[in-house]
C-alpha atoms as a PDB file:
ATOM      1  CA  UNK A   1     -18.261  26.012   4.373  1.00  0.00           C
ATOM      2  CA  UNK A   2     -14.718  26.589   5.711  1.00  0.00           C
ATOM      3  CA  UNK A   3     -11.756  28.598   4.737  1.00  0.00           C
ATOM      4  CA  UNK A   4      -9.239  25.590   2.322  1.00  0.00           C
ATOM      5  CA  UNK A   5      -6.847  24.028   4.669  1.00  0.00           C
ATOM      6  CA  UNK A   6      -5.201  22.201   2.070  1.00  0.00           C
ATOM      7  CA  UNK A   7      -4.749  20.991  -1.730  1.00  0.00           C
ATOM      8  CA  UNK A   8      -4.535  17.651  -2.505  1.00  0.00           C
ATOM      9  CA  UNK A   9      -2.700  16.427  -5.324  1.00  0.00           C
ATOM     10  CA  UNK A  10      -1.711  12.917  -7.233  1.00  0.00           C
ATOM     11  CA  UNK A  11       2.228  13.666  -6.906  1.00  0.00           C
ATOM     12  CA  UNK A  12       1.613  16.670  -5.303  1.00  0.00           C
ATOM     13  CA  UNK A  13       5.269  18.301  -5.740  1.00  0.00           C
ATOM     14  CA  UNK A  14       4.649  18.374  -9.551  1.00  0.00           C
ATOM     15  CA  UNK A  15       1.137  20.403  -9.637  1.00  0.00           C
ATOM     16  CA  UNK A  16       2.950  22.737  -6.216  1.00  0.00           C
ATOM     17  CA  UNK A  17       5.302  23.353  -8.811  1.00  0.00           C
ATOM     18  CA  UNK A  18       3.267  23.729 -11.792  1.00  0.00           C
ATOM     19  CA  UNK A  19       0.788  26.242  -9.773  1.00  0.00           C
ATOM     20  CA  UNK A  20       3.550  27.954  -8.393  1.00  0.00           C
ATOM     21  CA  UNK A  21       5.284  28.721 -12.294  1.00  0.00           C
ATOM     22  CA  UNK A  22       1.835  29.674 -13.292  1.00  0.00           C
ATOM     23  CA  UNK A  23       1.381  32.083 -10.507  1.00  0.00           C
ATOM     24  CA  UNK A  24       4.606  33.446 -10.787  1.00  0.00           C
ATOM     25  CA  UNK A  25       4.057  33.799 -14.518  1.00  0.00           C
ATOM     26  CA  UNK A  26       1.312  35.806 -14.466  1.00  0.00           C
ATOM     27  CA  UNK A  27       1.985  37.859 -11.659  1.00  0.00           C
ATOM     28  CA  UNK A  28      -0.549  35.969  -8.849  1.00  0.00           C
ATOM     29  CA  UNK A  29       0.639  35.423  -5.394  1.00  0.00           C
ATOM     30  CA  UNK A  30       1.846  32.061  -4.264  1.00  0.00           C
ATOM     31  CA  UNK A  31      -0.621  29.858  -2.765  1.00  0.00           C
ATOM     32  CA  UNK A  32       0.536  29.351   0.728  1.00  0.00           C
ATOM     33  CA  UNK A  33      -1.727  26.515   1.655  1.00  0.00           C
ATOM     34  CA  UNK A  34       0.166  23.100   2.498  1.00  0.00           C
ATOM     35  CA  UNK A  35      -0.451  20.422  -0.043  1.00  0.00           C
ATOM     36  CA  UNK A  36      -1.148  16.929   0.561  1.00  0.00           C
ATOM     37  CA  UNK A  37       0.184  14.237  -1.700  1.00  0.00           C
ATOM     38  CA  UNK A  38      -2.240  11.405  -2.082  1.00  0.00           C
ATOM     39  CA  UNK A  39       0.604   9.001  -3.326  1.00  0.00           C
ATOM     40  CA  UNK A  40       1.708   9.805   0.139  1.00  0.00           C
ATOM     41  CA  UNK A  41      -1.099   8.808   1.874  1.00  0.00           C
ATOM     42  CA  UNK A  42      -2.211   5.768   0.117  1.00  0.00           C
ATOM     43  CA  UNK A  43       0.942   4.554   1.319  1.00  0.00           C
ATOM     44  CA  UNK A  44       0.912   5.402   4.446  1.00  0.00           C
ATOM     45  CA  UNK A  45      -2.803   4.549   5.237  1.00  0.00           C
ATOM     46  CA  UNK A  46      -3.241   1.396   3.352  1.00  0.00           C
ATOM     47  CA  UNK A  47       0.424   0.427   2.078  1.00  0.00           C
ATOM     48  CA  UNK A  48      -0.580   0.520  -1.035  1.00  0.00           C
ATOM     49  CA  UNK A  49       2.026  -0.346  -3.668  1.00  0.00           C
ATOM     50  CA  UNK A  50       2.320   0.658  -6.989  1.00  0.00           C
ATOM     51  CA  UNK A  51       0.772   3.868  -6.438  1.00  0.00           C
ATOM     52  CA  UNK A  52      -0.078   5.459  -9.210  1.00  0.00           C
ATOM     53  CA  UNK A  53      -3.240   6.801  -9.676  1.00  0.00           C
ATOM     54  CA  UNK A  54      -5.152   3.996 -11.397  1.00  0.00           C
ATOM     55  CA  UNK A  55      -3.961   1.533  -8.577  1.00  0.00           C
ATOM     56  CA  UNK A  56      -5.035   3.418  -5.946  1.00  0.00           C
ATOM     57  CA  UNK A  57      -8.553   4.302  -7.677  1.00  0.00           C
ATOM     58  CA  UNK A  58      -8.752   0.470  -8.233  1.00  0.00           C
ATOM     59  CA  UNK A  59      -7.691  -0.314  -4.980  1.00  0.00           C
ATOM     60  CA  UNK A  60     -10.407   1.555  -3.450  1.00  0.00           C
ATOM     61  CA  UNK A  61     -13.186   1.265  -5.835  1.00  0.00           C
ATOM     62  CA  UNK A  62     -13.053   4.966  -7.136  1.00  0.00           C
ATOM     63  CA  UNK A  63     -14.528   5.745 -10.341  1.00  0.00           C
ATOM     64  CA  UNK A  64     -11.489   7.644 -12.694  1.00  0.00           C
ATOM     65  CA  UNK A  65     -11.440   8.460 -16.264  1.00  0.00           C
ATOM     66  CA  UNK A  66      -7.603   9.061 -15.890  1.00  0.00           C
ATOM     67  CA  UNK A  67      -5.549  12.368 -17.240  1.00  0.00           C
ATOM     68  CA  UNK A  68      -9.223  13.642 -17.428  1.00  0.00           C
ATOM     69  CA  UNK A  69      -8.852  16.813 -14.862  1.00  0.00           C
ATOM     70  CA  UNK A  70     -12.249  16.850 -13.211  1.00  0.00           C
ATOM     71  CA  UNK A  71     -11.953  13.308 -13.031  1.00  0.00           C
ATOM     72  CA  UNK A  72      -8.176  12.947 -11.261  1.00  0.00           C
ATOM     73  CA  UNK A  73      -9.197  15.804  -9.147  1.00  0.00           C
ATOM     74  CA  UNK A  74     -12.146  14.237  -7.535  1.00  0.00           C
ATOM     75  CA  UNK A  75     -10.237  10.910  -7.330  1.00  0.00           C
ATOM     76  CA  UNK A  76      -7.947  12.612  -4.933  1.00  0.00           C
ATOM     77  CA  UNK A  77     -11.053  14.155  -2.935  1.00  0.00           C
ATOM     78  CA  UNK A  78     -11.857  10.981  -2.419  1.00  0.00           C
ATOM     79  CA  UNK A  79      -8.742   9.334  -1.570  1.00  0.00           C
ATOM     80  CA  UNK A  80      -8.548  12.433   1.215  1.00  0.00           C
ATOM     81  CA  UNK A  81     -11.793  11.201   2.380  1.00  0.00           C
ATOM     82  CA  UNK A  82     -11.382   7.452   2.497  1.00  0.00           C
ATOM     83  CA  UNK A  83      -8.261   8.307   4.586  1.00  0.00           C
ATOM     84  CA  UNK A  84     -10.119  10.571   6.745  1.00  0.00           C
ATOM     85  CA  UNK A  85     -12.511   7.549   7.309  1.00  0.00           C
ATOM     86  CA  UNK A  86      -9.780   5.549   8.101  1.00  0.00           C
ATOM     87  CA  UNK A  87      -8.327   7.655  10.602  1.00  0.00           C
ATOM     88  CA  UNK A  88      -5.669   9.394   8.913  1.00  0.00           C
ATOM     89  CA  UNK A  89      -5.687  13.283  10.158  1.00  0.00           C
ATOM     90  CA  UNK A  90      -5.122  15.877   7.463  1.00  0.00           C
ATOM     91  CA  UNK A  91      -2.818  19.313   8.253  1.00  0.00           C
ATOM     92  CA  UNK A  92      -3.980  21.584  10.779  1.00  0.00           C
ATOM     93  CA  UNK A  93      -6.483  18.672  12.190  1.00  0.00           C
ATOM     94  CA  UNK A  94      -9.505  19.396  10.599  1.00  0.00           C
ATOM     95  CA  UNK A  95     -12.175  17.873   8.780  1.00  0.00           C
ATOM     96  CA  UNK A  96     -12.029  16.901   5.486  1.00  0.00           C
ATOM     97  CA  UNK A  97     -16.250  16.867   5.428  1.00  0.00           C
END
């Protein structure tokens, strides 16, 4: 398994910012790894339009139990991957597998 080269969020400026007030709140360091906003690429890889979470889940067939963490979380995995199988590249390149 390889180092993170990326977090992928649902409106990924809002949990960047959450994480970052938490961090800074307890004294952690920031998390300097680029975040990737799956709004963002649903967009841009399948035009998809509304795009919040539910549409894009239904969109592509992905299970969600929505504003259920474990279950928004892997949503965006998977968005991440069905991009990745769709050509889009992530940051840095590499493999989302």
């Amino acid at each position: 398994m390889g180092a993170v080269q990326f977090l992928a969020a649902h409106n990924a400026a809002f949990d960047r910012n959450v994480l970052s007030g938490c961090c800074a709140a307890f004294g952690l360091p920031a998390v300097r790894h680029p975040f990737v906003c799956t709004v963002k690429v649903a967009r841009q890889v399948w035009n998809i339009r509304p795009t919040r979470l539910p549409d894009v889940c239904g969109r592509l067939r992905i299970s969600l139990r929505h504003h259920h963490a474990e279950s928004d979380a892997e949503a965006c995995a998977r968005i991440v991957i069905a991009a990745a199988a769709a050509g889009w590249n992530p940051p840095g390149g590499g493999s989302t597998s």
